[in-house]
PDB file of N, CA and C in Angstrom:
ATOM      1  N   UNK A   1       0.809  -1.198   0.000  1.00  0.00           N
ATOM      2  CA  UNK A   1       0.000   0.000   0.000  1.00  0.00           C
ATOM      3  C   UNK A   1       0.853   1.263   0.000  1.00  0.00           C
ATOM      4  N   UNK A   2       2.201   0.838  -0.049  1.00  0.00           N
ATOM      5  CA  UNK A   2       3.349   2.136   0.118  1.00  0.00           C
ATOM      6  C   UNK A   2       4.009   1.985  -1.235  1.00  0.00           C
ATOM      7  N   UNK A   3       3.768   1.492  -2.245  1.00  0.00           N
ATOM      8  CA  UNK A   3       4.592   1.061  -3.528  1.00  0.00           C
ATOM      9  C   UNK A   3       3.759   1.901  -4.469  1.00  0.00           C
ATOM     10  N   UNK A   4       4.564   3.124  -5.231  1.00  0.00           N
ATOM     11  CA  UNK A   4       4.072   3.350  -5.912  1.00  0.00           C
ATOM     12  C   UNK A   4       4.821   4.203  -7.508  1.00  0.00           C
ATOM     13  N   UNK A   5       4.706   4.204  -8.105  1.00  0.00           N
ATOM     14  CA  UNK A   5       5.044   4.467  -9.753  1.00  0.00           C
ATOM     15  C   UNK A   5       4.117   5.959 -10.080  1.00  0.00           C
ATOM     16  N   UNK A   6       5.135   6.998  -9.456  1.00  0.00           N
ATOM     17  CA  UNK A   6       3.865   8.164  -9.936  1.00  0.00           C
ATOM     18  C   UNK A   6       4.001   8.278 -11.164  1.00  0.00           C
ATOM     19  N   UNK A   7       5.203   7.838 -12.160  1.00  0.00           N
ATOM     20  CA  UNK A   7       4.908   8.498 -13.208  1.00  0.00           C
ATOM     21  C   UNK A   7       3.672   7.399 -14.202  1.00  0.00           C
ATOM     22  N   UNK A   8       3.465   6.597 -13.435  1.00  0.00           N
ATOM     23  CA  UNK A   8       2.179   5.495 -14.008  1.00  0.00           C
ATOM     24  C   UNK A   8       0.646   5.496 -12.918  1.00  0.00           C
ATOM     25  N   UNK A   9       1.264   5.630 -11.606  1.00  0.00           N
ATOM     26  CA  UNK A   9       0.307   6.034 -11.041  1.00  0.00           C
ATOM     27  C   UNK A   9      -0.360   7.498 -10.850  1.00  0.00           C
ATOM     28  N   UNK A  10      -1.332   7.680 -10.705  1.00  0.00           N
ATOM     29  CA  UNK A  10      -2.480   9.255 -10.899  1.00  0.00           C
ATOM     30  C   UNK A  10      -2.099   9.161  -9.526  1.00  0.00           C
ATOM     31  N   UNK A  11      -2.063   8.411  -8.119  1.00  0.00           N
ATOM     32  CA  UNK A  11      -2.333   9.174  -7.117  1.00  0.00           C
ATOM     33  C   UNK A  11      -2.321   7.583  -6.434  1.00  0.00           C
ATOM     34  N   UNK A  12      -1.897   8.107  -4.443  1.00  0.00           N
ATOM     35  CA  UNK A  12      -1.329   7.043  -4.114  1.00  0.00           C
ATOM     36  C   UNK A  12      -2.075   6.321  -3.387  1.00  0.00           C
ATOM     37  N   UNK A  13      -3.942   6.269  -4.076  1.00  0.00           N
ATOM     38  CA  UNK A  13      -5.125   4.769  -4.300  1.00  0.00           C
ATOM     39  C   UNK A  13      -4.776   4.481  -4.719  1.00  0.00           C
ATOM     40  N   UNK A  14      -3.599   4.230  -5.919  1.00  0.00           N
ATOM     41  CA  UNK A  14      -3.624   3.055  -7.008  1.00  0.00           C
ATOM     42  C   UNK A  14      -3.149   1.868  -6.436  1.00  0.00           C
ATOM     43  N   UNK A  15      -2.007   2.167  -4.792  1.00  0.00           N
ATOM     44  CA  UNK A  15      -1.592   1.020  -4.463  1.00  0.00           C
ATOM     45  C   UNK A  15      -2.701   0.022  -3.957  1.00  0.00           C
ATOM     46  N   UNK A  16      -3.521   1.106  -3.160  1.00  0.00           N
ATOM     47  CA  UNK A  16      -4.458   0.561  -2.485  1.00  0.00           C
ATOM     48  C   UNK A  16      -5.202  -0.377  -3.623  1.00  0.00           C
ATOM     49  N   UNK A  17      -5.469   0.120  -4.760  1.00  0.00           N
ATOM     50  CA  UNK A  17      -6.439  -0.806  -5.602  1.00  0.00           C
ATOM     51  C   UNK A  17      -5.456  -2.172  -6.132  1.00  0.00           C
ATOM     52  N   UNK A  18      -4.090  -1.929  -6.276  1.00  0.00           N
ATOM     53  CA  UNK A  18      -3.432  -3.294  -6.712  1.00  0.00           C
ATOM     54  C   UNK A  18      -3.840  -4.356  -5.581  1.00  0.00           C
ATOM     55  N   UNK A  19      -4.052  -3.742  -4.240  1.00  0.00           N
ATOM     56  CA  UNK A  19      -3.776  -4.123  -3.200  1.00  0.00           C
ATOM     57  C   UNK A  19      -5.368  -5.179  -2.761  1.00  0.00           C
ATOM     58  N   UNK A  20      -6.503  -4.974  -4.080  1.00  0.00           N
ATOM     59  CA  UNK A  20      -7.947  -5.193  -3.582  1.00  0.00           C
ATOM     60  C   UNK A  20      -8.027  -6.881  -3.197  1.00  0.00           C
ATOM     61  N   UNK A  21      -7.031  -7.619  -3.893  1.00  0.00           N
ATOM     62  CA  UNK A  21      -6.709  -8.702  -4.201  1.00  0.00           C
ATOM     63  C   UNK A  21      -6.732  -9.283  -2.536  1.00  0.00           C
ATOM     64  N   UNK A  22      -6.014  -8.749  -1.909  1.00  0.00           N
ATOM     65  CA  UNK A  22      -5.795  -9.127  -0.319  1.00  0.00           C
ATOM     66  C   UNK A  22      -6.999  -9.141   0.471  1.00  0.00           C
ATOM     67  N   UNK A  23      -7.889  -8.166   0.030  1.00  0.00           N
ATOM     68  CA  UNK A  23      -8.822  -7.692   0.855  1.00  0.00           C
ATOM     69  C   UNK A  23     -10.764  -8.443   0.494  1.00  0.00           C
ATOM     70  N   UNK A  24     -10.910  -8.175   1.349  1.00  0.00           N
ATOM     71  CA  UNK A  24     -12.627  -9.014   1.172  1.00  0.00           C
ATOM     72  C   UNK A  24     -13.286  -8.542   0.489  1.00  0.00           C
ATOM     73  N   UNK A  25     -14.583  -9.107  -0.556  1.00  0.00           N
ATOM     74  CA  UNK A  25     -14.819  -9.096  -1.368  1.00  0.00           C
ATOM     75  C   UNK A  25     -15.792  -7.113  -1.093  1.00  0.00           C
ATOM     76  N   UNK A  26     -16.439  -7.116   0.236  1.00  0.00           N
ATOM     77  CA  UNK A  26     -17.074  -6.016   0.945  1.00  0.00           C
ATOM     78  C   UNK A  26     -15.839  -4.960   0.600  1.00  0.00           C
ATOM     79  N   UNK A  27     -14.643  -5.464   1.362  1.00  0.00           N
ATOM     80  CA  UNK A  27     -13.812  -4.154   1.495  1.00  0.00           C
ATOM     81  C   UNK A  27     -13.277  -3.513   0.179  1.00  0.00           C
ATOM     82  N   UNK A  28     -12.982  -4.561  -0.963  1.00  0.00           N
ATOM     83  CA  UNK A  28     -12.009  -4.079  -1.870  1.00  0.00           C
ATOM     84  C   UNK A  28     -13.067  -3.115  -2.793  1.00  0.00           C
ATOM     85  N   UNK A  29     -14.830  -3.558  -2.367  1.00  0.00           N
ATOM     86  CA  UNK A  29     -15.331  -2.610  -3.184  1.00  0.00           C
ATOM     87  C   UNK A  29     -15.743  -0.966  -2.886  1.00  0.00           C
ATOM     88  N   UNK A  30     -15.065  -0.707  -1.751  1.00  0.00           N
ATOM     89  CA  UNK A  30     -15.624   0.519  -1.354  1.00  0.00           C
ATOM     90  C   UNK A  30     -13.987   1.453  -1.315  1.00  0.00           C
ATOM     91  N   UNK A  31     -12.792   0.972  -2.083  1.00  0.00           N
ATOM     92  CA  UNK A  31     -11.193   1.605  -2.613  1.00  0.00           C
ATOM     93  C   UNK A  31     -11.871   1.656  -4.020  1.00  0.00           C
ATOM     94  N   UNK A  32     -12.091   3.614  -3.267  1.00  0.00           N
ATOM     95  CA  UNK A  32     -11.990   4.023  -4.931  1.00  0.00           C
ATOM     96  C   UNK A  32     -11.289   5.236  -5.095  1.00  0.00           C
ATOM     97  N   UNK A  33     -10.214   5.169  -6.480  1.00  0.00           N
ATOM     98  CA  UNK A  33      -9.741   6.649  -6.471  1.00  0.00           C
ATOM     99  C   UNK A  33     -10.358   7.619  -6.745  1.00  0.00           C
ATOM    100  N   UNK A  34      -9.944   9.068  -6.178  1.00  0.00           N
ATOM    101  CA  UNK A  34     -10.035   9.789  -6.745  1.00  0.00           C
ATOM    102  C   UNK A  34     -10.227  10.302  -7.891  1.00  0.00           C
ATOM    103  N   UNK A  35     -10.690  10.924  -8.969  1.00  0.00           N
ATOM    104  CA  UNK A  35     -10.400  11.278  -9.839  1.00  0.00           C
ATOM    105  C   UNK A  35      -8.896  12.701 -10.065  1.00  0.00           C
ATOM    106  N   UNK A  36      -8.640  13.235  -9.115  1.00  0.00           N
ATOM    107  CA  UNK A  36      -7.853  13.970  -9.238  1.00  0.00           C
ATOM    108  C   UNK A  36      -6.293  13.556  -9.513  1.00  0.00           C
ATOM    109  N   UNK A  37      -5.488  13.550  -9.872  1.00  0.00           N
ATOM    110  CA  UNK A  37      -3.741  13.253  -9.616  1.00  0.00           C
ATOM    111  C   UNK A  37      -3.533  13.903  -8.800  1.00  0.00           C
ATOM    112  N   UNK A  38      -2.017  12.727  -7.763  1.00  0.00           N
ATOM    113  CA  UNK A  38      -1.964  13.416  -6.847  1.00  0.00           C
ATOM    114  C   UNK A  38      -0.516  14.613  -6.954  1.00  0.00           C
ATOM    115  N   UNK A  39      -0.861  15.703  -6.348  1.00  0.00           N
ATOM    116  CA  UNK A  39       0.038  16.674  -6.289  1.00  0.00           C
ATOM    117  C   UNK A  39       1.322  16.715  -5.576  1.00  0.00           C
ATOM    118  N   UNK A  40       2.006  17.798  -5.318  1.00  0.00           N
ATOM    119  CA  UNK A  40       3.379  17.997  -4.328  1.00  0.00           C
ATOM    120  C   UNK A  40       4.574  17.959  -4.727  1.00  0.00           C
ATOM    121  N   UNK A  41       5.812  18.547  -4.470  1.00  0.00           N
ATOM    122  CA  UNK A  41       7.267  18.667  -5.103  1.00  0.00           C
ATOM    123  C   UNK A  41       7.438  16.903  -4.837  1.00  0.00           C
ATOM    124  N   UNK A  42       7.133  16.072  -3.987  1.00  0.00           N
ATOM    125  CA  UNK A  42       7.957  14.933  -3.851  1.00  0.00           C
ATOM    126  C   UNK A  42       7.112  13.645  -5.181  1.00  0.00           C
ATOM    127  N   UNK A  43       5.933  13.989  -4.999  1.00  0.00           N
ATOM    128  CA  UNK A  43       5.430  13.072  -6.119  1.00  0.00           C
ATOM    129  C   UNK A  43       5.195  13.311  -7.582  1.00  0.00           C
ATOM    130  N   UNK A  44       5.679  14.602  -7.543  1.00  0.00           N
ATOM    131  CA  UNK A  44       5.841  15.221  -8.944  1.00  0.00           C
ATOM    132  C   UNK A  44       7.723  14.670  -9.558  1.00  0.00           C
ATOM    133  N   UNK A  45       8.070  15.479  -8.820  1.00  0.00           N
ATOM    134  CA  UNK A  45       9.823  14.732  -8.422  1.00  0.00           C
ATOM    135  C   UNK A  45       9.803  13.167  -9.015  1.00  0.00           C
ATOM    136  N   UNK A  46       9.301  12.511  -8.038  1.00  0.00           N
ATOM    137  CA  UNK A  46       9.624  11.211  -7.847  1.00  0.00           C
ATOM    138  C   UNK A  46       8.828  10.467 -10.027  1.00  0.00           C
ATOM    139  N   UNK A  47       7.555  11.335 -10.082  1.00  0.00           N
ATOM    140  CA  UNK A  47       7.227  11.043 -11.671  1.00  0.00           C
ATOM    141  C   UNK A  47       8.414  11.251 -12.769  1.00  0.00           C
ATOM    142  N   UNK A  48       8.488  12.406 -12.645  1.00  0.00           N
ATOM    143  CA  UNK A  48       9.870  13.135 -13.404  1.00  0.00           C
ATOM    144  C   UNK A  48      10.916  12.279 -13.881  1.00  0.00           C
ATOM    145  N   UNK A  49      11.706  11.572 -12.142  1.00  0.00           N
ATOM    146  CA  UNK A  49      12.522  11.139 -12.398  1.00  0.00           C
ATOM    147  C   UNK A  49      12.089   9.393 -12.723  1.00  0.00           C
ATOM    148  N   UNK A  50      11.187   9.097 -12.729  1.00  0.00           N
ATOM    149  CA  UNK A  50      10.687   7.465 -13.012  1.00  0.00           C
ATOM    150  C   UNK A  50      10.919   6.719 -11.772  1.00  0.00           C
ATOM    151  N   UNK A  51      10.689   7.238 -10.678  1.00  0.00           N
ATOM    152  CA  UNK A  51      11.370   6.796  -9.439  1.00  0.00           C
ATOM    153  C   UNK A  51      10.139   5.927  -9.180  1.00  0.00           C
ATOM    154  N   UNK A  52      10.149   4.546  -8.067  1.00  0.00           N
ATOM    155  CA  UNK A  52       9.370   3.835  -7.531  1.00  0.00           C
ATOM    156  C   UNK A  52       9.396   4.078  -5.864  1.00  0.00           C
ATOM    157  N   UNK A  53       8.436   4.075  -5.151  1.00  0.00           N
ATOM    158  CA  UNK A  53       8.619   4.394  -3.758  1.00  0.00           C
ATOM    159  C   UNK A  53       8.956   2.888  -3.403  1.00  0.00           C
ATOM    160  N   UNK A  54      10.128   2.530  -2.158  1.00  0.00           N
ATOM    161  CA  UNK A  54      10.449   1.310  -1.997  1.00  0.00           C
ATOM    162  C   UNK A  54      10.222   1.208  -0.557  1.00  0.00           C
ATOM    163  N   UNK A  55       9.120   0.549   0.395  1.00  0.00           N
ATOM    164  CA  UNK A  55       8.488   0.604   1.279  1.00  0.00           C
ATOM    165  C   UNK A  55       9.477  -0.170   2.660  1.00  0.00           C
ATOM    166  N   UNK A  56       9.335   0.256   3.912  1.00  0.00           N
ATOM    167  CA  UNK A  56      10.078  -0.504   5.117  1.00  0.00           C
ATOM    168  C   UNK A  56       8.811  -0.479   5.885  1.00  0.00           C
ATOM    169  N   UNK A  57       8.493  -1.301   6.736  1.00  0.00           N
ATOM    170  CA  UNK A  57       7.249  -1.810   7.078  1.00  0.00           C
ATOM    171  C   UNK A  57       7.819  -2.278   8.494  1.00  0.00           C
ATOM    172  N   UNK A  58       7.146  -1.673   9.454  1.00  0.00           N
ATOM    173  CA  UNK A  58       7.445  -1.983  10.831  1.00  0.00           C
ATOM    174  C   UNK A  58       6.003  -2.267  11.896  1.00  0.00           C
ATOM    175  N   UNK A  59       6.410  -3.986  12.106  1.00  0.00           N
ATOM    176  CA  UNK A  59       5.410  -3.899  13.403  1.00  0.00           C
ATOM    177  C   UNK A  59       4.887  -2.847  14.898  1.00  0.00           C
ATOM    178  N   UNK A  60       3.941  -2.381  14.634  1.00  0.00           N
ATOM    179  CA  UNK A  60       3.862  -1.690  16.292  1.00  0.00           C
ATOM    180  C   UNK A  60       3.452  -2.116  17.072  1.00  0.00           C
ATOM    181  N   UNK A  61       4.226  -1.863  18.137  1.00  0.00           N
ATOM    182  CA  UNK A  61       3.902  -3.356  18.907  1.00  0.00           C
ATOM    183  C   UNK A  61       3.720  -2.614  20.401  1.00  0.00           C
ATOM    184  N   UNK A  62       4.208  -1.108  19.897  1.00  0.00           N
ATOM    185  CA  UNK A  62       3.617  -0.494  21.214  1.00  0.00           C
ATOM    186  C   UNK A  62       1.848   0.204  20.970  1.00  0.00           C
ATOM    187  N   UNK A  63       1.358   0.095  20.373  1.00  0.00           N
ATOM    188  CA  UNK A  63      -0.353   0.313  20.116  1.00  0.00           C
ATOM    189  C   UNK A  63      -1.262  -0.824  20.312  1.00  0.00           C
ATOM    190  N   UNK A  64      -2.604  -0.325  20.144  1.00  0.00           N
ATOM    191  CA  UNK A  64      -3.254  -1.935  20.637  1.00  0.00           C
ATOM    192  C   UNK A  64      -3.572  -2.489  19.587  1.00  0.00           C
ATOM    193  N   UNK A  65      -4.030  -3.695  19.882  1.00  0.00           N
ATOM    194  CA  UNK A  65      -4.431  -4.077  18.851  1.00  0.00           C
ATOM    195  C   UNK A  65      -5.506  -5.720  19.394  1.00  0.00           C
ATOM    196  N   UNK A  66      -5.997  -5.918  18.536  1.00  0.00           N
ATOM    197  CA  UNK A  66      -6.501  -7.325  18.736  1.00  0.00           C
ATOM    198  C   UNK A  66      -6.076  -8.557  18.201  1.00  0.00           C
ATOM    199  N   UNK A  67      -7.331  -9.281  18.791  1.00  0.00           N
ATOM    200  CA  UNK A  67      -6.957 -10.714  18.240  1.00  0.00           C
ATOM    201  C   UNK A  67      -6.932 -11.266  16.156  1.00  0.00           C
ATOM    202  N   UNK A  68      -7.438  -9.998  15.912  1.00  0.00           N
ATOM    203  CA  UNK A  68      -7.606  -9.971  14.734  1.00  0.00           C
ATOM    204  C   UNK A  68      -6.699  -9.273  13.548  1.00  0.00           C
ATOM    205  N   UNK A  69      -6.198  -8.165  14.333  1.00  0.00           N
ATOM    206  CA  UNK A  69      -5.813  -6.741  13.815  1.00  0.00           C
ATOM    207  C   UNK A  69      -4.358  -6.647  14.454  1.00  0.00           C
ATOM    208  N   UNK A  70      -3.870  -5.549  13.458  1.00  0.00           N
ATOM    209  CA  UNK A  70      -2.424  -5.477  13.761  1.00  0.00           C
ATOM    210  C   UNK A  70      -2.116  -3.926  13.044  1.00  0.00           C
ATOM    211  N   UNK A  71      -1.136  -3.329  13.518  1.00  0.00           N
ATOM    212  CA  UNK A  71      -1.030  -1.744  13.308  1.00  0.00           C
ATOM    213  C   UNK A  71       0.592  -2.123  13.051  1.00  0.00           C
ATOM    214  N   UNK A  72       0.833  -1.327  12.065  1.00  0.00           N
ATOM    215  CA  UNK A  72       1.964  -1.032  11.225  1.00  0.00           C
ATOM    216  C   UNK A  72       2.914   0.111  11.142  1.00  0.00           C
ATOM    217  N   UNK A  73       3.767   0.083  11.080  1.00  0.00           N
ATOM    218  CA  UNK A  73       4.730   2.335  10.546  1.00  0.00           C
ATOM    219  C   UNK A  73       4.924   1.464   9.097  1.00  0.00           C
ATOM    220  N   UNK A  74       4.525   1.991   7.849  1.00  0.00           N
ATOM    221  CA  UNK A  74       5.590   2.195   6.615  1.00  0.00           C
ATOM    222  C   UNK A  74       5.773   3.732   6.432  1.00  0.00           C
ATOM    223  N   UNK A  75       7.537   3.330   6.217  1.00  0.00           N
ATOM    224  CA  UNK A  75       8.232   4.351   5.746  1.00  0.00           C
ATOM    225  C   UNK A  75       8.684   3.990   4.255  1.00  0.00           C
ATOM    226  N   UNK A  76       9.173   4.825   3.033  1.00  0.00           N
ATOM    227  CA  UNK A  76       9.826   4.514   1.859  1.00  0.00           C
ATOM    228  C   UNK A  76      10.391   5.788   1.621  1.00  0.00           C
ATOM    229  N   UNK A  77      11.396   5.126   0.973  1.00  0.00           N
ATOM    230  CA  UNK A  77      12.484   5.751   0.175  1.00  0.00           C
ATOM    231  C   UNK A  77      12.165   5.354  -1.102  1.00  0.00           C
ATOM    232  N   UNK A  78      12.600   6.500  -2.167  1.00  0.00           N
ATOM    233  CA  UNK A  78      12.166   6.703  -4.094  1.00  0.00           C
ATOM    234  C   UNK A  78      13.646   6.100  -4.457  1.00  0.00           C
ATOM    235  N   UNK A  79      13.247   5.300  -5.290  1.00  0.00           N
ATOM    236  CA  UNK A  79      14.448   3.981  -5.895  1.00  0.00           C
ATOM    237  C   UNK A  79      14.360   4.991  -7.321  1.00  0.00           C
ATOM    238  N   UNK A  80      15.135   6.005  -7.682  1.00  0.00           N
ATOM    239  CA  UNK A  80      15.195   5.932  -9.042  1.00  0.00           C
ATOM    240  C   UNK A  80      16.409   5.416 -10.230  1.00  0.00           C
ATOM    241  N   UNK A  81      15.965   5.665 -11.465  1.00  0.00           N
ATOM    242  CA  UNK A  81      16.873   4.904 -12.170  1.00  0.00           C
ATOM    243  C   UNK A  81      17.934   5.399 -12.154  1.00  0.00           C
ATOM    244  N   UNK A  82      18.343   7.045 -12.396  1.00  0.00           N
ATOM    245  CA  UNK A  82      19.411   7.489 -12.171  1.00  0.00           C
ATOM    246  C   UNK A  82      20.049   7.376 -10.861  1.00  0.00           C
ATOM    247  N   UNK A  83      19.527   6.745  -9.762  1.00  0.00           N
ATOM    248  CA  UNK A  83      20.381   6.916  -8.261  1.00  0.00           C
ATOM    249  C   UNK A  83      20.754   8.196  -7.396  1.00  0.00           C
ATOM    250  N   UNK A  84      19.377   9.137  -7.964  1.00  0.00           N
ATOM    251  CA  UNK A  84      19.868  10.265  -7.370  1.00  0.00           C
ATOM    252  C   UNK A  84      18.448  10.473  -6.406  1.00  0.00           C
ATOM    253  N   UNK A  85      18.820  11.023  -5.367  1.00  0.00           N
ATOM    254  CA  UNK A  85      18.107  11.251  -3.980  1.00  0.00           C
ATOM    255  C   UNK A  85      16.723  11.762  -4.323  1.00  0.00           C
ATOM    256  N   UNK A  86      15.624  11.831  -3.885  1.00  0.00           N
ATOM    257  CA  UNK A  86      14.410  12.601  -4.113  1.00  0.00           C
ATOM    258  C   UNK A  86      13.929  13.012  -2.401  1.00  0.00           C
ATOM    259  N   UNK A  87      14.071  14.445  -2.424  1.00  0.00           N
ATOM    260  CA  UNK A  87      14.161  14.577  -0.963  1.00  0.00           C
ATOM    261  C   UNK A  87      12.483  14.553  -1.115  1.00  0.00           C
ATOM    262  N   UNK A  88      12.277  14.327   0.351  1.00  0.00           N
ATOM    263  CA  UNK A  88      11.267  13.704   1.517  1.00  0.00           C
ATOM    264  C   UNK A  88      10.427  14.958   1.261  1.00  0.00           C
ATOM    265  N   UNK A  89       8.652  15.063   0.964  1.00  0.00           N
ATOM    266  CA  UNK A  89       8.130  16.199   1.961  1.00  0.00           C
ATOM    267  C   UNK A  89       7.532  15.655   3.062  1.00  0.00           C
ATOM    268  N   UNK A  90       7.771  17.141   3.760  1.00  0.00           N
ATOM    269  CA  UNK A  90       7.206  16.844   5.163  1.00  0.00           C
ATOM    270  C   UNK A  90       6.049  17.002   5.326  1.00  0.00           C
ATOM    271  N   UNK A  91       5.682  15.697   6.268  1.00  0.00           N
ATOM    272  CA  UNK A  91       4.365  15.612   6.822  1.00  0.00           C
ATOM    273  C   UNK A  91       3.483  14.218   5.615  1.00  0.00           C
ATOM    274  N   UNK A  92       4.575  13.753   5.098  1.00  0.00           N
ATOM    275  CA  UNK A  92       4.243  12.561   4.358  1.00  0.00           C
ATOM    276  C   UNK A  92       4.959  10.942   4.958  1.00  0.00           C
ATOM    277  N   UNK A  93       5.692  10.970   5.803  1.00  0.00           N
ATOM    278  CA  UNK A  93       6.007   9.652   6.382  1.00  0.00           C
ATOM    279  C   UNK A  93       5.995  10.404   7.681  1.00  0.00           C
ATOM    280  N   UNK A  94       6.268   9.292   8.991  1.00  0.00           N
ATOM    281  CA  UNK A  94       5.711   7.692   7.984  1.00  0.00           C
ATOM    282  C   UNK A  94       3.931   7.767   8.095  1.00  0.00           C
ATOM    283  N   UNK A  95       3.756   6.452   7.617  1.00  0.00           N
ATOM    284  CA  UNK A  95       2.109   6.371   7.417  1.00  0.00           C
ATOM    285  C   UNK A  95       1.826   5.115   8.649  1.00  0.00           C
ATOM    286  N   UNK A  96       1.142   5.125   9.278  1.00  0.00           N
ATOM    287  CA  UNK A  96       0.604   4.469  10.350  1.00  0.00           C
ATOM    288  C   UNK A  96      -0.751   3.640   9.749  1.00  0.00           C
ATOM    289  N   UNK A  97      -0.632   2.178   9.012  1.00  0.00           N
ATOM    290  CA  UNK A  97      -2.133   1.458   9.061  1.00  0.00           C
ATOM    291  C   UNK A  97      -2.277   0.712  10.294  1.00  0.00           C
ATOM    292  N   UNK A  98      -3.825   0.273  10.355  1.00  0.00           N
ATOM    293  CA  UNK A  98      -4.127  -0.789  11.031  1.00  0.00           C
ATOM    294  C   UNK A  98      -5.007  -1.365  10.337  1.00  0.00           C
ATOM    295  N   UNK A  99      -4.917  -2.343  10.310  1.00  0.00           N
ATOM    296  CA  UNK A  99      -5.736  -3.714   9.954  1.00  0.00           C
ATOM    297  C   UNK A  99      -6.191  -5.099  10.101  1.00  0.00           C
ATOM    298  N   UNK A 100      -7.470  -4.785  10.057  1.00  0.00           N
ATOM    299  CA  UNK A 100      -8.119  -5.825  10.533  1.00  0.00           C
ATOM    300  C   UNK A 100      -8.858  -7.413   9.537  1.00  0.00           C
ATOM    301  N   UNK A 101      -8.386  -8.651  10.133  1.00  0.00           N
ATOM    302  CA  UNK A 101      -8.096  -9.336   8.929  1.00  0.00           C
ATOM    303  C   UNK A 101      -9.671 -10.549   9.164  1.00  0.00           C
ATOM    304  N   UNK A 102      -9.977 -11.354   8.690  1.00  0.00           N
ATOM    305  CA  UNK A 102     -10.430 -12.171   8.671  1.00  0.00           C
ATOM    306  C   UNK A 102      -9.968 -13.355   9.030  1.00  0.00           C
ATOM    307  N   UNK A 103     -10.838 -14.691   9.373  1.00  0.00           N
ATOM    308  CA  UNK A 103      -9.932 -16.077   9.719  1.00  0.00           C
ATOM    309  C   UNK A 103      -9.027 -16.668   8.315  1.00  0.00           C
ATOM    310  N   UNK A 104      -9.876 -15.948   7.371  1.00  0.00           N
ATOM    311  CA  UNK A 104      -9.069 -16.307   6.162  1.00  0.00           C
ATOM    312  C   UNK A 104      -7.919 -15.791   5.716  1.00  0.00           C
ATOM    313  N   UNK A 105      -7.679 -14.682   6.689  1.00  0.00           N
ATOM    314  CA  UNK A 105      -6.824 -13.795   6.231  1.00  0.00           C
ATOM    315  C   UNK A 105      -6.744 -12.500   5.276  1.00  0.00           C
ATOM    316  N   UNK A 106      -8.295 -12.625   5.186  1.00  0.00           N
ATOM    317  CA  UNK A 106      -8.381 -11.273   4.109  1.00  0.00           C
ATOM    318  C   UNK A 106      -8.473  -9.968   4.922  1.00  0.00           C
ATOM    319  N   UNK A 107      -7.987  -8.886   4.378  1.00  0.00           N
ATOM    320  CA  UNK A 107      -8.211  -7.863   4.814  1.00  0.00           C
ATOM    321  C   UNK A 107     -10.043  -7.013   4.945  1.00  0.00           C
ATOM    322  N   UNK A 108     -10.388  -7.040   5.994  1.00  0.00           N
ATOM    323  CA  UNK A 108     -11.686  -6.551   6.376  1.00  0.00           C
ATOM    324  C   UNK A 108     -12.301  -4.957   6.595  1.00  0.00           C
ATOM    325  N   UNK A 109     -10.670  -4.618   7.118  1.00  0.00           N
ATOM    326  CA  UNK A 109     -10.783  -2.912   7.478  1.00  0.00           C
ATOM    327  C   UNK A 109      -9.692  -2.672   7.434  1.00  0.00           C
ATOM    328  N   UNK A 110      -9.036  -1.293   6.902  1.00  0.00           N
ATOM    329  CA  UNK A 110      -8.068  -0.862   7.295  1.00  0.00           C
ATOM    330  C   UNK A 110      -8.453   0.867   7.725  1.00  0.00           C
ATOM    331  N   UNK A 111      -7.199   1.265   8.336  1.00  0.00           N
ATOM    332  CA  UNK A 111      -6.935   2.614   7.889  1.00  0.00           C
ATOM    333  C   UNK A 111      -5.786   3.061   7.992  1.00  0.00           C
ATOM    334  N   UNK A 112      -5.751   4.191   7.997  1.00  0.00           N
ATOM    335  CA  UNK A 112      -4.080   5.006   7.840  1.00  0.00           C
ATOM    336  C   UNK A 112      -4.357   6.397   8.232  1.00  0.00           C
TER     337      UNK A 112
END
């Protein structure tokens, strides 16, 4: 849900929609994008240069959670082809989900 291709993706639902696959048949139908693209020096940047966001994903293990559900930090760094830096804006990492899964394992709820 942190992987994303701005210069292919409009805006950063698209992960969420690659992502419908995981999720229950209820949940994956109510991820819908925007119609707008998304804006800002870092995701404009990151299009420009063909960069991919490359996600680090950390258990939290100090929040609550249940028998069902589990809360996350992803952070990413922009992998581009040239190897040159795409600085950070602020107030965009990290992203905090939680989610709540099924016995099957599908995703039921999330948020961020």
């Amino acid at each position: 849900m942190t992987t994303w291709t701005p210069d292919e993706d409009l805006n950063r639902t698209a992960a969420e929609l690659r992502a419908r696959p995981l999720m229950t048949k209820d949940r994956a139908v109510v991820v819908i994008a925007p119609e707008r693209p998304a804006t800002g020096a870092e995701w404009l940047e990151a299009a420009e240069r063909g960069a991919t966001s490359v996600p680090n994903v950390e258990l939290n293990y100090a929040t609550e959670s249940s028998e069902t559900g589990v809360s996350v930090t992803a952070k990413w760094a922009w992998d581009s082809p040239d190897g040159s830096d795409i600085p950070e804006e602020p107030g965009t990492q990290p992203r905090r989900y939680y989610f709540e899964f099924t016995e099957e394992n599908k995703i039921h709820d999330y948020s961020y």
